[in-house]
PDB file of N, CA and C in Angstrom:
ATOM      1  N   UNK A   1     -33.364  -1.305 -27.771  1.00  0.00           N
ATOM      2  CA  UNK A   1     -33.569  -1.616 -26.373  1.00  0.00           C
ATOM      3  C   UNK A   1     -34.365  -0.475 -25.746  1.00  0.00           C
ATOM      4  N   UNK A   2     -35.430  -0.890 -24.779  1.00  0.00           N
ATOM      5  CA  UNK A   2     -35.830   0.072 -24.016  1.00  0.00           C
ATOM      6  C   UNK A   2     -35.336   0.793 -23.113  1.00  0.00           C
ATOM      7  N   UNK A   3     -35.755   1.884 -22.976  1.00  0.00           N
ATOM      8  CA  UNK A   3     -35.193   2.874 -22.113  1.00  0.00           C
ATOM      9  C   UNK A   3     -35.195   2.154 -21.017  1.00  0.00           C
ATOM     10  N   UNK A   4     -35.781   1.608 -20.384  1.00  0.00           N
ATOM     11  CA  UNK A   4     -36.806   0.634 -19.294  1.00  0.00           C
ATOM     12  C   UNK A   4     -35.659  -0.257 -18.859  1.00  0.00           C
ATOM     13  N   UNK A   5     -35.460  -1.433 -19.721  1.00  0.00           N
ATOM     14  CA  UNK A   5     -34.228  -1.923 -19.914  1.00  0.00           C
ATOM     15  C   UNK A   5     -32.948  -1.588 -19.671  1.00  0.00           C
ATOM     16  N   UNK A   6     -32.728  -0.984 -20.596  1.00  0.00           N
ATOM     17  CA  UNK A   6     -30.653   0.176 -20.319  1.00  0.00           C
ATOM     18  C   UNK A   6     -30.802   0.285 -19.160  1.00  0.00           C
ATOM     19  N   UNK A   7     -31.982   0.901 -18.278  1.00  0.00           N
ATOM     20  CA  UNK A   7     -32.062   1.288 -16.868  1.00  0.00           C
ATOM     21  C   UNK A   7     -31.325   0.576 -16.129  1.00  0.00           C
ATOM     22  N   UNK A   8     -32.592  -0.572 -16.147  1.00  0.00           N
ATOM     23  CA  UNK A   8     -32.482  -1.922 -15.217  1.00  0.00           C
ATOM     24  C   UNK A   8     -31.070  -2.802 -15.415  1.00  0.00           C
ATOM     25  N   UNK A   9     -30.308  -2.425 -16.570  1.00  0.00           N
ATOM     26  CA  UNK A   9     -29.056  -3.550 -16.575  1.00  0.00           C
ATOM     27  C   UNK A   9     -28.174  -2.178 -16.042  1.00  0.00           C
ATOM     28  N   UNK A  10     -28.248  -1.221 -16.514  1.00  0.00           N
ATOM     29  CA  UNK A  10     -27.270   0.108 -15.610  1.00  0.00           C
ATOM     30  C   UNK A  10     -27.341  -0.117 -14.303  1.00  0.00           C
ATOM     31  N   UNK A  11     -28.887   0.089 -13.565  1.00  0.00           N
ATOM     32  CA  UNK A  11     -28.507  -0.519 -11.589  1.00  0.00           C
ATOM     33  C   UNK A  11     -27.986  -1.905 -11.856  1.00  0.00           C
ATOM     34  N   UNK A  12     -28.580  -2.470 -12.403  1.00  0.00           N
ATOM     35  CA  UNK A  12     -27.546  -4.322 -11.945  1.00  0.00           C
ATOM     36  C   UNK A  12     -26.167  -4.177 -11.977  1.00  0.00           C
ATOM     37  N   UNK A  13     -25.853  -3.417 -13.191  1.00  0.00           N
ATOM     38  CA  UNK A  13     -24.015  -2.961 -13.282  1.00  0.00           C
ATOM     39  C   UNK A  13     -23.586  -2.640 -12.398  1.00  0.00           C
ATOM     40  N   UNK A  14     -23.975  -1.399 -11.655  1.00  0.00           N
ATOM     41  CA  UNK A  14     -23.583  -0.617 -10.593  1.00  0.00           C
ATOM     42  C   UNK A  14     -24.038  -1.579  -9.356  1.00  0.00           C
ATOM     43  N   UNK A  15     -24.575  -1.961  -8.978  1.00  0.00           N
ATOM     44  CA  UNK A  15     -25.370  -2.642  -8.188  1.00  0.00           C
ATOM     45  C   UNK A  15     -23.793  -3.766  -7.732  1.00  0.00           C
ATOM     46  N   UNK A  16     -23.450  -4.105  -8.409  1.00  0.00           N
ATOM     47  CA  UNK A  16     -22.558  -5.428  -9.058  1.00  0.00           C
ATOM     48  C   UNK A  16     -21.302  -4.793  -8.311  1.00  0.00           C
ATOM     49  N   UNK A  17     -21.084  -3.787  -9.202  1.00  0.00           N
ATOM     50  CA  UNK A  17     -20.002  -2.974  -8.621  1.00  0.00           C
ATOM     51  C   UNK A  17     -19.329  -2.719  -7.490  1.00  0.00           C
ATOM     52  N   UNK A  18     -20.649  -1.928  -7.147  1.00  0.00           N
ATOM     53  CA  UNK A  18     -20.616  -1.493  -5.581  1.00  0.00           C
ATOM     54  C   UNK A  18     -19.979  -3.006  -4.902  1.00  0.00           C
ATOM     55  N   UNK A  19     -21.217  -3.858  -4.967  1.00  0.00           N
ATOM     56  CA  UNK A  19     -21.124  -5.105  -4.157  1.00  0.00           C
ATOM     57  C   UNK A  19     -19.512  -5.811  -3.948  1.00  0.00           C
ATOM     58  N   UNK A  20     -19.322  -5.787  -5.069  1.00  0.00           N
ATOM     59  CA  UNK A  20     -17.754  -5.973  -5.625  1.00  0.00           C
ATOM     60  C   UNK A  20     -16.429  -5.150  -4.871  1.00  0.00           C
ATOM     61  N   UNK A  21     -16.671  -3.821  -4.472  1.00  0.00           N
ATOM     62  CA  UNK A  21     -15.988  -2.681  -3.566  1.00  0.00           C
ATOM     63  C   UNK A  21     -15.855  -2.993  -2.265  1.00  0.00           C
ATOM     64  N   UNK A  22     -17.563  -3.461  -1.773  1.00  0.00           N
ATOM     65  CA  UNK A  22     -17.771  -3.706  -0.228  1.00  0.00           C
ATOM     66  C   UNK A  22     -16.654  -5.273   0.029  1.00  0.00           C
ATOM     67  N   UNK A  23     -16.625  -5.975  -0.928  1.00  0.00           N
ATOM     68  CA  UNK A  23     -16.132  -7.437  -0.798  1.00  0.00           C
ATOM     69  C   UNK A  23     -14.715  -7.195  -0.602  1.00  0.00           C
ATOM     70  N   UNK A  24     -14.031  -6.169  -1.574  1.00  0.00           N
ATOM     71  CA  UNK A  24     -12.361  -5.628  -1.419  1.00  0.00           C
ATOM     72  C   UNK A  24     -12.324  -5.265  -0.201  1.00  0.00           C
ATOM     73  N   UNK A  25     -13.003  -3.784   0.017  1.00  0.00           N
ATOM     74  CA  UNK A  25     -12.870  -3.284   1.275  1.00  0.00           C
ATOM     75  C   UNK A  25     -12.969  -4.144   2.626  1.00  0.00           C
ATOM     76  N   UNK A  26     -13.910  -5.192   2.506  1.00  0.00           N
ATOM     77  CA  UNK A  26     -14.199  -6.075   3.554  1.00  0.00           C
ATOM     78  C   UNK A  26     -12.683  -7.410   3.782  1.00  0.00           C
ATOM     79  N   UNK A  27     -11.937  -7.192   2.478  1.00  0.00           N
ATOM     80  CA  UNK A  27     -10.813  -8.365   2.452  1.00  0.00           C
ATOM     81  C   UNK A  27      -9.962  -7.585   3.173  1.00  0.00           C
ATOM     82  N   UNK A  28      -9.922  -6.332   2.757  1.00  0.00           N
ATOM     83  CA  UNK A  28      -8.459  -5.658   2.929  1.00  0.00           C
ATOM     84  C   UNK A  28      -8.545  -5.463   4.594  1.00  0.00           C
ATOM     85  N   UNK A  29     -10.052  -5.042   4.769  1.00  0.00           N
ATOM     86  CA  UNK A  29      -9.739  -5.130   6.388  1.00  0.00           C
ATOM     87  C   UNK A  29      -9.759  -6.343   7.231  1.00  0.00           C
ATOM     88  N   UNK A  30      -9.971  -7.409   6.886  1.00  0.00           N
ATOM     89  CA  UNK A  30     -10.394  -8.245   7.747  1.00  0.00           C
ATOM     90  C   UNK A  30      -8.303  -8.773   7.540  1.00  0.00           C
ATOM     91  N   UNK A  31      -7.293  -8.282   6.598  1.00  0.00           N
ATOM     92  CA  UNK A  31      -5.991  -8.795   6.420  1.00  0.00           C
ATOM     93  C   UNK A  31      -5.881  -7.716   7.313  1.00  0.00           C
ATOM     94  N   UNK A  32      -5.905  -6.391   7.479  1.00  0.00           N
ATOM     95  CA  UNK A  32      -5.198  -5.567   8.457  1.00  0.00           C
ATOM     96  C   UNK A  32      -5.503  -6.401  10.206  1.00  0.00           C
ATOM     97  N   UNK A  33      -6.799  -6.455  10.258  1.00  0.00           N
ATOM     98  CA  UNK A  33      -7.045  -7.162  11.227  1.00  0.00           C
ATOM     99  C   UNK A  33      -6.261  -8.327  12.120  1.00  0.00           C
ATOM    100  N   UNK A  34      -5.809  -9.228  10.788  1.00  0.00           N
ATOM    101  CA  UNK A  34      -5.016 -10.242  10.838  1.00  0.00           C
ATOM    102  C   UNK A  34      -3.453  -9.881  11.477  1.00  0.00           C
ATOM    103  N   UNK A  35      -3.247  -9.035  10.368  1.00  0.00           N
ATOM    104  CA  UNK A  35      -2.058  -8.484  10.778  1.00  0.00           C
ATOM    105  C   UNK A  35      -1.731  -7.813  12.175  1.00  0.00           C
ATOM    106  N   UNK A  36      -2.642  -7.051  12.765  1.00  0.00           N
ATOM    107  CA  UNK A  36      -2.627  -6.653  13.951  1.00  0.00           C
ATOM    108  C   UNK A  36      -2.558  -7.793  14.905  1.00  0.00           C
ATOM    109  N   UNK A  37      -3.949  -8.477  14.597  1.00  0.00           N
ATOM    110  CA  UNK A  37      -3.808  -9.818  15.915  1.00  0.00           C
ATOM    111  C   UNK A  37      -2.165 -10.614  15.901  1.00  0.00           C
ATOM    112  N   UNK A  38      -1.616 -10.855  14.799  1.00  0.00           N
ATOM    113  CA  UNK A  38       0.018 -10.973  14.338  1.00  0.00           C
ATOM    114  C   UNK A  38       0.760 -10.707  15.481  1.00  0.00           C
ATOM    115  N   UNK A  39       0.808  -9.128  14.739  1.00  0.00           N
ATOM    116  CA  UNK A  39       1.838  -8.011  15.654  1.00  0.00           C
ATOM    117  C   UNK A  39       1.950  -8.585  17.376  1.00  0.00           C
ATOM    118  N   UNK A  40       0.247  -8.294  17.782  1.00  0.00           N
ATOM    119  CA  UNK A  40       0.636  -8.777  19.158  1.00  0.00           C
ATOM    120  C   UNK A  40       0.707 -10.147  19.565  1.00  0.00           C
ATOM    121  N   UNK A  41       1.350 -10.870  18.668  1.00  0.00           N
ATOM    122  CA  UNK A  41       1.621 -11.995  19.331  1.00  0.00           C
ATOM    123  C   UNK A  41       0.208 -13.449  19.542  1.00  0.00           C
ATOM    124  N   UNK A  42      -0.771 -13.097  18.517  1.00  0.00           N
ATOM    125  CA  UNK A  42      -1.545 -13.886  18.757  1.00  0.00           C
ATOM    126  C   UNK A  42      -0.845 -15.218  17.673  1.00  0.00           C
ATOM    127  N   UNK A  43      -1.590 -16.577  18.545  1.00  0.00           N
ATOM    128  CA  UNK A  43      -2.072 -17.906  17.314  1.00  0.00           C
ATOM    129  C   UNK A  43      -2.448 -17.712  16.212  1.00  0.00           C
ATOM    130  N   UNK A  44      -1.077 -18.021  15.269  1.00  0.00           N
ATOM    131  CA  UNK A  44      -2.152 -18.072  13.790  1.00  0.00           C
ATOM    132  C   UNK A  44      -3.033 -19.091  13.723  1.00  0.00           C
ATOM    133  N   UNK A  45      -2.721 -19.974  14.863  1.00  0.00           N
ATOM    134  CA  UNK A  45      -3.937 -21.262  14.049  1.00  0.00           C
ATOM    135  C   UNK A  45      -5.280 -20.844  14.685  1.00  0.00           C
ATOM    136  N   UNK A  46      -5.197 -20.318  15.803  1.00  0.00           N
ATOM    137  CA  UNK A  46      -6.212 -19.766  16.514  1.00  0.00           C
ATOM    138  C   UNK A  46      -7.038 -18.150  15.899  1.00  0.00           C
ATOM    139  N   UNK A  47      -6.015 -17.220  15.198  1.00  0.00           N
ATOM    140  CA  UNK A  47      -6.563 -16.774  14.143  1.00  0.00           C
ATOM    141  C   UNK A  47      -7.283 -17.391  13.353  1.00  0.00           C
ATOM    142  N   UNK A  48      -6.881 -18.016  12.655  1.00  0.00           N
ATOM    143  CA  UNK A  48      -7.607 -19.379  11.659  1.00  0.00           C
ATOM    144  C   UNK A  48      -8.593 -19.678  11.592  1.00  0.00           C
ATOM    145  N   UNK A  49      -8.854 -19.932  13.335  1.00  0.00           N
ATOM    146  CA  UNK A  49     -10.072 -20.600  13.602  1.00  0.00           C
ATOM    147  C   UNK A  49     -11.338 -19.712  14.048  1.00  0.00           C
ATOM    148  N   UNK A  50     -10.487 -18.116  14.371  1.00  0.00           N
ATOM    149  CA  UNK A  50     -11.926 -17.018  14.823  1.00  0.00           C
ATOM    150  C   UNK A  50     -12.406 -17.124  13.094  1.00  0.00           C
ATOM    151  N   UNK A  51     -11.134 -16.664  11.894  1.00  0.00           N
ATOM    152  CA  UNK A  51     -11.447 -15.814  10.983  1.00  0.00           C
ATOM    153  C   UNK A  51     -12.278 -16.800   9.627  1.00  0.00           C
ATOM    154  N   UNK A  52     -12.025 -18.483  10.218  1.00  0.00           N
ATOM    155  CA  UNK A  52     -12.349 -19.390   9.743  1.00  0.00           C
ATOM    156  C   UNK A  52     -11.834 -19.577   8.279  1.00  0.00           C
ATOM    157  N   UNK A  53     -10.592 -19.616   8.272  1.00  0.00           N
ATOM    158  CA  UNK A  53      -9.775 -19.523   6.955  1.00  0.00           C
ATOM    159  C   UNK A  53      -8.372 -20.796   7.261  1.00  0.00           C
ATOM    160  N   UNK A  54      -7.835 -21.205   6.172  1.00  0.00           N
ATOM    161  CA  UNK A  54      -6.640 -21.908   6.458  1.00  0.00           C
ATOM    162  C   UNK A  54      -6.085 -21.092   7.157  1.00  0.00           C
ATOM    163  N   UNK A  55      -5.171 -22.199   8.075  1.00  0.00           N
ATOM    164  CA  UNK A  55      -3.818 -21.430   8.750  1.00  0.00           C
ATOM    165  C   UNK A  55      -2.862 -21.423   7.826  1.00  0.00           C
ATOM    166  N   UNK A  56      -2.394 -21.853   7.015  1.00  0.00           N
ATOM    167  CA  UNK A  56      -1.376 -21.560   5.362  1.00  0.00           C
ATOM    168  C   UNK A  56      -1.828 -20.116   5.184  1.00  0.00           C
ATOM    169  N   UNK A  57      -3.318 -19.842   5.264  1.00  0.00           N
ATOM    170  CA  UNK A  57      -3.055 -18.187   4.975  1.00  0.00           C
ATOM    171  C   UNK A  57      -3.295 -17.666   5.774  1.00  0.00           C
ATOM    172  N   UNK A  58      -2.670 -17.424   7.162  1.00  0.00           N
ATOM    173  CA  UNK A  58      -2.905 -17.191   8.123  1.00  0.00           C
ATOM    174  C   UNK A  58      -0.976 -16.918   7.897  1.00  0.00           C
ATOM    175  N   UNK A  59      -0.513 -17.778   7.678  1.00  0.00           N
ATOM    176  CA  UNK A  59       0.876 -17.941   7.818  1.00  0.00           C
ATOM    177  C   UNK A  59       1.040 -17.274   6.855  1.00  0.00           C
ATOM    178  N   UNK A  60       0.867 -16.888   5.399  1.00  0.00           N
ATOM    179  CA  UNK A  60       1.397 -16.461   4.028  1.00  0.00           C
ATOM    180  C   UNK A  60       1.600 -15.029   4.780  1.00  0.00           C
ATOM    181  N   UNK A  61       0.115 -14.738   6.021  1.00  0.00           N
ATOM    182  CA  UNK A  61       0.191 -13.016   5.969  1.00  0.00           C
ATOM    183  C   UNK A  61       1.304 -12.955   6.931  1.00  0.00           C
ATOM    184  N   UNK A  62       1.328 -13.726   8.277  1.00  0.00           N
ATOM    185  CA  UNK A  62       2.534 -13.583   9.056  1.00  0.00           C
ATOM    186  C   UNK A  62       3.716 -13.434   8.344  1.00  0.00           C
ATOM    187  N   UNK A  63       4.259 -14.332   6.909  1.00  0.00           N
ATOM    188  CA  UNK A  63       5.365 -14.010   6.429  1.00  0.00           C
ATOM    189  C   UNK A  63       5.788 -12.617   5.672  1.00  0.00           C
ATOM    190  N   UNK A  64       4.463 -12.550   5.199  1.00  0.00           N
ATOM    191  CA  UNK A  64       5.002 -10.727   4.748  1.00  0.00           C
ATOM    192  C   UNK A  64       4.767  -9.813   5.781  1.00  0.00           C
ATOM    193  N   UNK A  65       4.399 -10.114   6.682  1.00  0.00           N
ATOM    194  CA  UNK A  65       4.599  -8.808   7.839  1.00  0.00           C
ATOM    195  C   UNK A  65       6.124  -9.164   8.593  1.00  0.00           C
ATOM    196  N   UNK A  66       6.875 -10.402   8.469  1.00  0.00           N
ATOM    197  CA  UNK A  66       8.149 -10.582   9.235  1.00  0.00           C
ATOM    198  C   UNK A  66       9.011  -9.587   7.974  1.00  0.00           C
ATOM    199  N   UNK A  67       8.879  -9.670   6.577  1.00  0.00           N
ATOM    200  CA  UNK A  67       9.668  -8.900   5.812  1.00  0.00           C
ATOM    201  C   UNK A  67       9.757  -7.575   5.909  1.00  0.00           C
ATOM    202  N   UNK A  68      10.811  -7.403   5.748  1.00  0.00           N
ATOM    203  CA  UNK A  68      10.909  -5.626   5.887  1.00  0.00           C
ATOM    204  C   UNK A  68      10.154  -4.501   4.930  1.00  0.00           C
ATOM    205  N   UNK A  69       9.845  -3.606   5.151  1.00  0.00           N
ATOM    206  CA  UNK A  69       8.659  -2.622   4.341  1.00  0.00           C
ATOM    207  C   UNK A  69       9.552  -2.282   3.559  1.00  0.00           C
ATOM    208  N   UNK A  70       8.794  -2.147   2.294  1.00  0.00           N
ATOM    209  CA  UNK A  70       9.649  -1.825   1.058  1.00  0.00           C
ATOM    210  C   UNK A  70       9.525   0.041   1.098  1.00  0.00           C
ATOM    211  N   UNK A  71      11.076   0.435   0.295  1.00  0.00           N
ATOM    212  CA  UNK A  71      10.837   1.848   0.666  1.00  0.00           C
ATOM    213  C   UNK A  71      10.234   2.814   0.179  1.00  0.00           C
ATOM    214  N   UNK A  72      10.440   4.030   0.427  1.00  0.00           N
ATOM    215  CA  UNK A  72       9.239   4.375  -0.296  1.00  0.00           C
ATOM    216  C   UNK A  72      10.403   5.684  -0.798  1.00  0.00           C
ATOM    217  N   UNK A  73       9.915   6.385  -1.830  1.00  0.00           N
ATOM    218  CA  UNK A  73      10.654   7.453  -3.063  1.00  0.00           C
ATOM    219  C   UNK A  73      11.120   8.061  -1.674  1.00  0.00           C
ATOM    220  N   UNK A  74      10.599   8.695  -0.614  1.00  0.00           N
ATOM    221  CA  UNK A  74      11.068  10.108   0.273  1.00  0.00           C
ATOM    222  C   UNK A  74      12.004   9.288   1.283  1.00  0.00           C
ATOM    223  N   UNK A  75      12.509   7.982   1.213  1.00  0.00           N
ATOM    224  CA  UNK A  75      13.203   7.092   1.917  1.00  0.00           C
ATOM    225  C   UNK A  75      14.679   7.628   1.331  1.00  0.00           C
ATOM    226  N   UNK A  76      14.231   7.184  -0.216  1.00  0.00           N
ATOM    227  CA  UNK A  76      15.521   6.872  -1.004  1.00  0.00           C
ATOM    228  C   UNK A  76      16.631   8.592  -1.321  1.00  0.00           C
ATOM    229  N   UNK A  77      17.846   8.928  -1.381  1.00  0.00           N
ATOM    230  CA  UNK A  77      18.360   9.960  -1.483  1.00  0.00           C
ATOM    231  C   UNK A  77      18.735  10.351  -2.661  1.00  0.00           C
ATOM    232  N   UNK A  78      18.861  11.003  -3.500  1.00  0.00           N
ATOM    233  CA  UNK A  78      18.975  11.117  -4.994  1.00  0.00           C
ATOM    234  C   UNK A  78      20.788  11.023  -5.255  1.00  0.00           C
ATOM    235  N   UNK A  79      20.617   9.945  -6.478  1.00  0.00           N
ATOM    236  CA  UNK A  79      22.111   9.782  -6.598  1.00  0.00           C
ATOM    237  C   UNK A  79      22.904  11.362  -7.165  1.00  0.00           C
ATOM    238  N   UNK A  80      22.191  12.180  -7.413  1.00  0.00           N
ATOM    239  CA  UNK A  80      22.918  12.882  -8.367  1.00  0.00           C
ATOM    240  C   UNK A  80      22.114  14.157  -7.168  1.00  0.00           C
ATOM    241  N   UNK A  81      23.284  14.920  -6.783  1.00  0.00           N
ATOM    242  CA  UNK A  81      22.582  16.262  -6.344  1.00  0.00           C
ATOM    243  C   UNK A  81      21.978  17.249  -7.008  1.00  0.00           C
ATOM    244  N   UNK A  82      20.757  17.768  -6.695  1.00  0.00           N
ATOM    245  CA  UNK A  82      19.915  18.510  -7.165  1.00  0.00           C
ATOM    246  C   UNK A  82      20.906  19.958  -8.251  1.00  0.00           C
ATOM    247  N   UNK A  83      20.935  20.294  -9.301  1.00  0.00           N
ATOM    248  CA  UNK A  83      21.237  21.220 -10.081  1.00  0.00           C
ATOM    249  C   UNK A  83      20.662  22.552  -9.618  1.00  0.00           C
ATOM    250  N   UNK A  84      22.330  23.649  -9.233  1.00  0.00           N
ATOM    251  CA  UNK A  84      21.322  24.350  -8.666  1.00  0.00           C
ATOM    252  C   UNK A  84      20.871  25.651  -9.546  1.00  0.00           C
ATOM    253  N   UNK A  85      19.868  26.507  -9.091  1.00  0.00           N
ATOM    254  CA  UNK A  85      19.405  27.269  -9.740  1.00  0.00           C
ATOM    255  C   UNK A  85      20.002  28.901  -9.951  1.00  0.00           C
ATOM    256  N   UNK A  86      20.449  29.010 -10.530  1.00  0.00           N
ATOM    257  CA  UNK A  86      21.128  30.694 -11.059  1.00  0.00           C
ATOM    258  C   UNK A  86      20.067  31.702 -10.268  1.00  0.00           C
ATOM    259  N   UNK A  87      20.411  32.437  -9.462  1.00  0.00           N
ATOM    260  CA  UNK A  87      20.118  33.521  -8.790  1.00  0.00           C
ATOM    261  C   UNK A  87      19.896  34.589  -9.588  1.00  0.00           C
ATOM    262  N   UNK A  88      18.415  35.384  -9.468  1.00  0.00           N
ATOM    263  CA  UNK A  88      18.022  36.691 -10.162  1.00  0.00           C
ATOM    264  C   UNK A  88      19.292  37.652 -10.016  1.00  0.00           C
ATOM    265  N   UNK A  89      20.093  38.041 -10.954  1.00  0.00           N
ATOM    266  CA  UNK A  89      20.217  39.293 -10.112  1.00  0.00           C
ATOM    267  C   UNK A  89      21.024  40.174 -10.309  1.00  0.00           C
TER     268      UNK A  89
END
């Protein structure tokens, strides 16, 4: 294969990639979005209809924002108290 070649399918790869990143990044915000309009109390069907998506997923996101946040390690307290450490001395 030409050098020429490897090139040209290396940018298409990356090219691909990238494009692929902007599309996540563009999902994940346009769900925070969602979620906010949520919070305050907006229409999911009227969401629906700015974000032009079913209201079923309009509703799927309302239902995991009514669930409680899962916790996180610095939430949880350790069953077993920390072992303590022998003093220099």
């Amino acid at each position: 294969m030409s050098a020429e070649d490897r090139h040209q399918l290396a940018v298409a790869a990356a090219d691909k990639e990238a494009a692929a990143f902007e599309l996540d990044h563009a999902e994940l915000n346009l769900k925070e979005a969602i979620v906010v309009a949520l919070e305050h109390g907006e229409d999911p069907e009227v969401i629906a209809e700015v974000v032009d998506l079913d209201p079923e997923e309009i509703l799927e996101l309302k239902e995991s924002v009514d669930q409680p946040p899962l916790l996180s390690l610095d939430d949880i307290t350790p069953a077993v108290p920390p072992a303590s450490v022998p003093s220099a001395g």
